[in-house]
PDB file of N, CA and C in Angstrom:
ATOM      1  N   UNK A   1      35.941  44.923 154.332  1.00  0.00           N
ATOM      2  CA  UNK A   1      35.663  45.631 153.107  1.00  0.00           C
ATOM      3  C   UNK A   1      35.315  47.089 153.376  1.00  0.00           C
ATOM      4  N   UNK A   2      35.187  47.285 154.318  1.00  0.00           N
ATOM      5  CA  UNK A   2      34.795  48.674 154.359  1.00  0.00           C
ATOM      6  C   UNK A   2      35.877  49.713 154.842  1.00  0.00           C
ATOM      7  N   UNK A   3      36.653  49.030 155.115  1.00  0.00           N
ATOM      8  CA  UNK A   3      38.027  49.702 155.409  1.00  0.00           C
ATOM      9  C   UNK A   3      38.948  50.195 154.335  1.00  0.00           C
ATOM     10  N   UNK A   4      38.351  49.561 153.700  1.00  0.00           N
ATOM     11  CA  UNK A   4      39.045  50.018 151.876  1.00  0.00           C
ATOM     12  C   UNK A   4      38.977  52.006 151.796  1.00  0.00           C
ATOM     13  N   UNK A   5      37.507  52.563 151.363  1.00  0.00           N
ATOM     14  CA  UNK A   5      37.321  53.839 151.570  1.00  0.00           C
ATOM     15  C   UNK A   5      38.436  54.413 152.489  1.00  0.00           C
ATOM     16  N   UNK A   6      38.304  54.006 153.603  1.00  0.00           N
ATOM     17  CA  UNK A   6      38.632  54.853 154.728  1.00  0.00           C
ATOM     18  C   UNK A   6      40.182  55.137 154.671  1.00  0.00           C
ATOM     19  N   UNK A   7      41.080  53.797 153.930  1.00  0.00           N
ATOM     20  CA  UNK A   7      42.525  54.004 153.404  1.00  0.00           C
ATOM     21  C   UNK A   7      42.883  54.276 152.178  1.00  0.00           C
ATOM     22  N   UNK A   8      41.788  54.040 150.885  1.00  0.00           N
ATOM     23  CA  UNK A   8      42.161  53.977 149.905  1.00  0.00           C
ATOM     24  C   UNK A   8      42.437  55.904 149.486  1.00  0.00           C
ATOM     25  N   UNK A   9      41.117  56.604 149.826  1.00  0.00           N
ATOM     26  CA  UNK A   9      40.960  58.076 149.799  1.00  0.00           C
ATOM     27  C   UNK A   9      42.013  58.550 149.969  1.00  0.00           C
ATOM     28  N   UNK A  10      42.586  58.756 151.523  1.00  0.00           N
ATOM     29  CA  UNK A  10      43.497  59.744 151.724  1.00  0.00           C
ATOM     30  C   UNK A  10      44.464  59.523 151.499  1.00  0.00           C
ATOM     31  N   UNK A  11      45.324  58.272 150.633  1.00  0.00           N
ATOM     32  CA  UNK A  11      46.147  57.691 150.115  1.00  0.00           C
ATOM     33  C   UNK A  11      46.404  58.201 148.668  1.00  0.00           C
ATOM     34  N   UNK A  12      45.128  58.031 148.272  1.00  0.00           N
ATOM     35  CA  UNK A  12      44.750  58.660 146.552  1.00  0.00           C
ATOM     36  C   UNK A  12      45.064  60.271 146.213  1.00  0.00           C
ATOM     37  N   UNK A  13      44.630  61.003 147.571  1.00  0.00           N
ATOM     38  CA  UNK A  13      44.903  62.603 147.506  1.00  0.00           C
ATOM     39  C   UNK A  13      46.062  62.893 148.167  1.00  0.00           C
ATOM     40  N   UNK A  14      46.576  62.062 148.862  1.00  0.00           N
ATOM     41  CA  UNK A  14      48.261  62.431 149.062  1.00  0.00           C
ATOM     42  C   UNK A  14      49.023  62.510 148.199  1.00  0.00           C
ATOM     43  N   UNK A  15      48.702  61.363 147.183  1.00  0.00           N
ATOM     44  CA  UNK A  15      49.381  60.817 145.934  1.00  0.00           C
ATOM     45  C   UNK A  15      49.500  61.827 145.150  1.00  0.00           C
ATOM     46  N   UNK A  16      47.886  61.554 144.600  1.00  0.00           N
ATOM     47  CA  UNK A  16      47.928  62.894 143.914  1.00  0.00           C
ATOM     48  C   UNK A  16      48.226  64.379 144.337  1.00  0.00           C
ATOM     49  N   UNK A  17      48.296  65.041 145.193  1.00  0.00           N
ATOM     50  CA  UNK A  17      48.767  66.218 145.785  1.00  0.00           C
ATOM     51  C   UNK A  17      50.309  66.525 145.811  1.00  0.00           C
ATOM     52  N   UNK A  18      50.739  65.209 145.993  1.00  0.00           N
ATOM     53  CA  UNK A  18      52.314  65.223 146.130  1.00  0.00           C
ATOM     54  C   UNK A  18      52.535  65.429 144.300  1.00  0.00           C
ATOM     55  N   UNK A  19      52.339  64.659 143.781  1.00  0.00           N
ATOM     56  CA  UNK A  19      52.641  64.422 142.291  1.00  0.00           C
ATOM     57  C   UNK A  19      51.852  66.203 141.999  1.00  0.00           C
ATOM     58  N   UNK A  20      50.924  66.647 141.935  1.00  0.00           N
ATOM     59  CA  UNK A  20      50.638  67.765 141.502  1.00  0.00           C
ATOM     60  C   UNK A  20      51.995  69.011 141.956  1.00  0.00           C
ATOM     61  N   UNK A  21      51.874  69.003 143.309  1.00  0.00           N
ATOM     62  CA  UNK A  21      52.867  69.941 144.116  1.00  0.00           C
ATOM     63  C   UNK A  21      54.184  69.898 142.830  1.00  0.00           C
ATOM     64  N   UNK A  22      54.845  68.377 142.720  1.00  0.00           N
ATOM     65  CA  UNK A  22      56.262  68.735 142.216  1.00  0.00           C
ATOM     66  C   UNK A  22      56.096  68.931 140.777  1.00  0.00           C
ATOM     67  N   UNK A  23      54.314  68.368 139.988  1.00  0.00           N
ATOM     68  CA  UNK A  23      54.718  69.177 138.237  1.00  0.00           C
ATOM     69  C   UNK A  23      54.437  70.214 138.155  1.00  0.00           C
ATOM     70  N   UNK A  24      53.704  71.367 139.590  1.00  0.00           N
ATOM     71  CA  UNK A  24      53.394  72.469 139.297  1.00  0.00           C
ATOM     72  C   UNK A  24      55.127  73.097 139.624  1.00  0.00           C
ATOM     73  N   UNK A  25      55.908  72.437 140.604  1.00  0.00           N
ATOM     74  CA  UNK A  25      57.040  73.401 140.833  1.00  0.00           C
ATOM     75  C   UNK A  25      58.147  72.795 139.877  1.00  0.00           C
ATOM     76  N   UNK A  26      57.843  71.885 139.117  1.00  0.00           N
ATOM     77  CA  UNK A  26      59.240  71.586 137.741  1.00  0.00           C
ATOM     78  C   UNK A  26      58.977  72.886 136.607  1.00  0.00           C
ATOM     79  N   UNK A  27      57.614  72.978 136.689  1.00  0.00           N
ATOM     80  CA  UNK A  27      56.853  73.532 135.281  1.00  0.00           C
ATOM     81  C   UNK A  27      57.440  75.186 135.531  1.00  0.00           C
ATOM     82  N   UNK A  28      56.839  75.475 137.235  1.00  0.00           N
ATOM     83  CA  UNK A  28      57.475  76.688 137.530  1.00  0.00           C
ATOM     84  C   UNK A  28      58.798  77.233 137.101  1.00  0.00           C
ATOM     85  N   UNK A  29      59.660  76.432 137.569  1.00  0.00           N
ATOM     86  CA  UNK A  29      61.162  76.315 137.192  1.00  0.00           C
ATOM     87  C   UNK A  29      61.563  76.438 135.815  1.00  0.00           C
ATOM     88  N   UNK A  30      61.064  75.387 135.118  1.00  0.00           N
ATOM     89  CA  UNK A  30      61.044  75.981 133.907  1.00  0.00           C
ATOM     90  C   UNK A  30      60.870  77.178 133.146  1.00  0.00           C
ATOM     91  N   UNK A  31      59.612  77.291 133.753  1.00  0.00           N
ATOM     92  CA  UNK A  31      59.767  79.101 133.255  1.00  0.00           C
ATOM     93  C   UNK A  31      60.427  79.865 133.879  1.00  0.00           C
ATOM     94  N   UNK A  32      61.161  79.789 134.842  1.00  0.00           N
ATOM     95  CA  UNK A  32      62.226  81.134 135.222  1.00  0.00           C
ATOM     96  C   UNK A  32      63.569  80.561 134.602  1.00  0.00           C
ATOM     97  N   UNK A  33      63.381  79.276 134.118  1.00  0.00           N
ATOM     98  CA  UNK A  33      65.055  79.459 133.341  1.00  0.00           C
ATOM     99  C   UNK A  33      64.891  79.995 132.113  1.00  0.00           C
ATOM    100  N   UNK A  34      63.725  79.755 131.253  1.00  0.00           N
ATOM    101  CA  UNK A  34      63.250  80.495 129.628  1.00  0.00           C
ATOM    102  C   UNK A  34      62.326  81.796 130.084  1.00  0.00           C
ATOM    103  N   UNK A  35      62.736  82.436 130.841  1.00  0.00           N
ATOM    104  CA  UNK A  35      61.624  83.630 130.930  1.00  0.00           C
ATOM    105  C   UNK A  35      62.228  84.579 129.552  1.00  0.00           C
ATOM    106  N   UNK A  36      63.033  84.386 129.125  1.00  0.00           N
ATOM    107  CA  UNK A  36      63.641  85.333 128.198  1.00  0.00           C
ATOM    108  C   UNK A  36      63.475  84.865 126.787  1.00  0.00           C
ATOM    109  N   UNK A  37      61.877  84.205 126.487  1.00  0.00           N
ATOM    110  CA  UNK A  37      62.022  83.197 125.350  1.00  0.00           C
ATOM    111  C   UNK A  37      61.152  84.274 124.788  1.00  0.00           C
ATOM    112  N   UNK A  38      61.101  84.456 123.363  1.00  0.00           N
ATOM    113  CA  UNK A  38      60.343  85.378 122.430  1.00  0.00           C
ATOM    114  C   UNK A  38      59.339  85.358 122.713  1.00  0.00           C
ATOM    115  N   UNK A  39      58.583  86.521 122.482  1.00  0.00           N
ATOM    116  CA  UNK A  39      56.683  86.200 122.464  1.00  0.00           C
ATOM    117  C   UNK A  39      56.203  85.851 121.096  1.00  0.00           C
ATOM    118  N   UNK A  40      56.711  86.804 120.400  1.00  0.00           N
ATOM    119  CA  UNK A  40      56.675  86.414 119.212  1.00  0.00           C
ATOM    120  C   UNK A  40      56.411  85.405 118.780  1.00  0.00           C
ATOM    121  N   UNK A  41      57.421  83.951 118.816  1.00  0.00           N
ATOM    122  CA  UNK A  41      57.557  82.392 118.464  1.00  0.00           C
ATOM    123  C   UNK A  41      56.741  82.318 119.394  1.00  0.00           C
ATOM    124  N   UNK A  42      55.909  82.788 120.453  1.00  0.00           N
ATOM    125  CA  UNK A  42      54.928  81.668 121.224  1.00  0.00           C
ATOM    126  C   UNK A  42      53.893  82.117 120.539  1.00  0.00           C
ATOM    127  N   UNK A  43      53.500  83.129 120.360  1.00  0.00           N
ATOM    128  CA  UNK A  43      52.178  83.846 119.514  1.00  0.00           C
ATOM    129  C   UNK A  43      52.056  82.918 118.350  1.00  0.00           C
ATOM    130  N   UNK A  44      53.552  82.868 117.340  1.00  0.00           N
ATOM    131  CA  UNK A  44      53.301  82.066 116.639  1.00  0.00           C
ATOM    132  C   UNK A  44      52.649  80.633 116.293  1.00  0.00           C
ATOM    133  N   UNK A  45      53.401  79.805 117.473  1.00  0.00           N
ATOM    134  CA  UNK A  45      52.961  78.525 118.012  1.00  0.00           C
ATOM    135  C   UNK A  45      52.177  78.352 118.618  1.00  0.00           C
ATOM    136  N   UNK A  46      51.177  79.158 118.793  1.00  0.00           N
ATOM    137  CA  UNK A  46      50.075  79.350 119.468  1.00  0.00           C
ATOM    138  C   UNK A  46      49.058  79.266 117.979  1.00  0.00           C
ATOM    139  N   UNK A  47      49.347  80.151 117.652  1.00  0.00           N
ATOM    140  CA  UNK A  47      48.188  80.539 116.438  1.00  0.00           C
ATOM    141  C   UNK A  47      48.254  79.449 115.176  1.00  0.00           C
ATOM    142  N   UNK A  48      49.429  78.882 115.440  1.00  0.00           N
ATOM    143  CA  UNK A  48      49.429  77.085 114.206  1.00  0.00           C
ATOM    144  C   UNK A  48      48.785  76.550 115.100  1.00  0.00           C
ATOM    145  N   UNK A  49      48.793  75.602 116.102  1.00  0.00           N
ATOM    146  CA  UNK A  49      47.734  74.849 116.565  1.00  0.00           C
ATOM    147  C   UNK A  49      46.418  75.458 116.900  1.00  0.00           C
ATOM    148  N   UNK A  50      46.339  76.437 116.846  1.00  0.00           N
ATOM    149  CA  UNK A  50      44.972  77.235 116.556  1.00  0.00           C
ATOM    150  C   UNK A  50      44.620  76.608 115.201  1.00  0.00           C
ATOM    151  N   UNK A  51      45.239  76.955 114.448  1.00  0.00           N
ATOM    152  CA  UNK A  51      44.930  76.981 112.985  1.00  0.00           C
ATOM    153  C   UNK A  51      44.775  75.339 112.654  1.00  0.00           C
ATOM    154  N   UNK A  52      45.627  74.565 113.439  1.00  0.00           N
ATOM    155  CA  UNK A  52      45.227  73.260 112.918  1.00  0.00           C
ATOM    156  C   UNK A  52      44.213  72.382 113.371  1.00  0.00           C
ATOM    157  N   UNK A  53      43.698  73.010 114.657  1.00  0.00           N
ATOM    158  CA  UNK A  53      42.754  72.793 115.731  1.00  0.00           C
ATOM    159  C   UNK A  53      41.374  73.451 114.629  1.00  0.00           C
ATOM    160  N   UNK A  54      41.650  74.111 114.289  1.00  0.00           N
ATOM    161  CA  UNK A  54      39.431  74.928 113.633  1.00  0.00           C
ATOM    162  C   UNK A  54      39.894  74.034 112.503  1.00  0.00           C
ATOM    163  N   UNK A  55      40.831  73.898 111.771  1.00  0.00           N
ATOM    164  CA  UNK A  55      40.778  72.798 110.411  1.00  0.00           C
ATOM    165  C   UNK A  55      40.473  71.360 110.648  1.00  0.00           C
ATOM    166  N   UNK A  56      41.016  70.897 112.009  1.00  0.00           N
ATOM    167  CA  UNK A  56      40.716  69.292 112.189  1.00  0.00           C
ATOM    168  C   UNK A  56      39.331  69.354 112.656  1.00  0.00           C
ATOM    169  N   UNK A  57      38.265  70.457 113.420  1.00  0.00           N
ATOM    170  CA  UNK A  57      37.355  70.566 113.542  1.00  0.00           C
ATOM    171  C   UNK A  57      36.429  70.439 112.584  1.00  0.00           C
ATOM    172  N   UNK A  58      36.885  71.066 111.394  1.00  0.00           N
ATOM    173  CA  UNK A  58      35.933  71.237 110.337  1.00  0.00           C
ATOM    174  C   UNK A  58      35.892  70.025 109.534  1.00  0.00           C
ATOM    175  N   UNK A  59      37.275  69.276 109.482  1.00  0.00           N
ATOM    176  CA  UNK A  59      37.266  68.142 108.556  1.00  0.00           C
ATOM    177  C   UNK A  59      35.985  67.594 109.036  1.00  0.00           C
ATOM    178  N   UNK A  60      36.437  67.100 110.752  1.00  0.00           N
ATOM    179  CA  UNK A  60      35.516  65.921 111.573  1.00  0.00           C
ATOM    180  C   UNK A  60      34.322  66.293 111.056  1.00  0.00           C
ATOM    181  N   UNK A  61      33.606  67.553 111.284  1.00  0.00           N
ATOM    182  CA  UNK A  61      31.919  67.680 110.851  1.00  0.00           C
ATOM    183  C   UNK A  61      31.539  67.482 109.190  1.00  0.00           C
ATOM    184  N   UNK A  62      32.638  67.897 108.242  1.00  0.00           N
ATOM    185  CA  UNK A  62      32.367  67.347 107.023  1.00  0.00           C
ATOM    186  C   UNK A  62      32.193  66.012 106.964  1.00  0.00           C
ATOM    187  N   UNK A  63      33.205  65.492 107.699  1.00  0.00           N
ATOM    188  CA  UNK A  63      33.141  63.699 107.785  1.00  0.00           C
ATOM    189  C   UNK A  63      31.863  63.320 108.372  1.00  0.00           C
ATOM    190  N   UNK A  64      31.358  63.673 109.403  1.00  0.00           N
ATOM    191  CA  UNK A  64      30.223  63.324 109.987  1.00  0.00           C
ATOM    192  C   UNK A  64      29.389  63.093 109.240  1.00  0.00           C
ATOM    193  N   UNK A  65      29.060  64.693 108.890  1.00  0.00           N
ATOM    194  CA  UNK A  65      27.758  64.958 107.895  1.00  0.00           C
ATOM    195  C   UNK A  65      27.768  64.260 106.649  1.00  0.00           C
ATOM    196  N   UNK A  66      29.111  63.802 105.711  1.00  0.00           N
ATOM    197  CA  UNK A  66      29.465  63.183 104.826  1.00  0.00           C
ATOM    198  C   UNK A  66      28.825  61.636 105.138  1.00  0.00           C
ATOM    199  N   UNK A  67      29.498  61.073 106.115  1.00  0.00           N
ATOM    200  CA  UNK A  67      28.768  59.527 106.820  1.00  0.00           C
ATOM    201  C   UNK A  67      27.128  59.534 107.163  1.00  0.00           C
ATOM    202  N   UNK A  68      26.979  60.404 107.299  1.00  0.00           N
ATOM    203  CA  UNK A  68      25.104  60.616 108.326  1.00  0.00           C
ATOM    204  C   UNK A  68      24.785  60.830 106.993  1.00  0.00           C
ATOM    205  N   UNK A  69      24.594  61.393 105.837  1.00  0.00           N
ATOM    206  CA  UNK A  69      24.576  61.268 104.827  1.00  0.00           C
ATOM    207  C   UNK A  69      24.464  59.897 103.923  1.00  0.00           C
ATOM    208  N   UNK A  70      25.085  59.488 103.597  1.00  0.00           N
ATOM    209  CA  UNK A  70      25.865  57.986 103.357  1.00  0.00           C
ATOM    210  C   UNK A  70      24.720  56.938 103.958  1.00  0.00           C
ATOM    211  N   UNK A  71      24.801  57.141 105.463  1.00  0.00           N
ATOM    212  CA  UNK A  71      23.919  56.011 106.287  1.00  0.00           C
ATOM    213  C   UNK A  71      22.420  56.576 106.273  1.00  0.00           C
ATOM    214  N   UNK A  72      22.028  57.574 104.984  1.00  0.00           N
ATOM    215  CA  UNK A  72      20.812  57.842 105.172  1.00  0.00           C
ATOM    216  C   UNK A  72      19.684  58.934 106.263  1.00  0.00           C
ATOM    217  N   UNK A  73      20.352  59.420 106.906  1.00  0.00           N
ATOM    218  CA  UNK A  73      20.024  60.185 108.307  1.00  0.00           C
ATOM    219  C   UNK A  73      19.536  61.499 107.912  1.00  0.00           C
ATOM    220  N   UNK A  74      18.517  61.759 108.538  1.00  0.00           N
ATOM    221  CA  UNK A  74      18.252  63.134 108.529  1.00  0.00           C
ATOM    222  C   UNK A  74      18.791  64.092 108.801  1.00  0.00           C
ATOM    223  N   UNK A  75      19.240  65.150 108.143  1.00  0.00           N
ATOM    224  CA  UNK A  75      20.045  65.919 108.702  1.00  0.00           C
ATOM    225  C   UNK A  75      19.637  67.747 108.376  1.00  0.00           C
ATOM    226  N   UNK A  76      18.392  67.682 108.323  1.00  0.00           N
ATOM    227  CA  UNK A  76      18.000  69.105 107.854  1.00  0.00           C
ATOM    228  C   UNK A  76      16.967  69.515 109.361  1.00  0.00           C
ATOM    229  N   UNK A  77      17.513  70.875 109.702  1.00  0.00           N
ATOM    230  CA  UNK A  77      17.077  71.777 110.978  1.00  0.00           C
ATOM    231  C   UNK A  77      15.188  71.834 110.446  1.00  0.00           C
ATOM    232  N   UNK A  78      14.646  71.688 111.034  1.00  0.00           N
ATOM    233  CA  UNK A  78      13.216  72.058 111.291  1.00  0.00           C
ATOM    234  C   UNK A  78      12.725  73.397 111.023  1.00  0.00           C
TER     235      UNK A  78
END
């Protein structure tokens, strides 16, 4: 049983190292075949999941506070 550690580790970070190495160099690749892709449309697509990201934020804490509410909970700052 104790031989487990001693093979399981450097087995686990090969693994993973190898698998990191080839999605950092697919991902690379990728971008030198679209290096010529608008900024524009990424700014764009950037700034919608922005935008849908602070809205799903805000729902969740209305919901919260809506439920903590509901179940009676204190919810006023000191």
């Amino acid at each position: 049983m104790d031989w487990f550690p001693i093979v399981f580790f450097p087995f686990k970070v090969l693994a993973l190292g190898t698998g990191m190495y080839f999605a950092i160099k697919w991902h690379y690749d990728q971008g030198q075949k679209e290096k010529e892709m608008n900024k524009r449309a990424v700014l764009r697509a950037g700034g919608k999941v922005a935008a849908v990201f602070v809205l799903s934020l805000l729902g969740l804490v209305l919901v919260t506070f809506v439920l903590a509410r509901m179940l009676g909970l204190d919810l006023t700052f000191p």
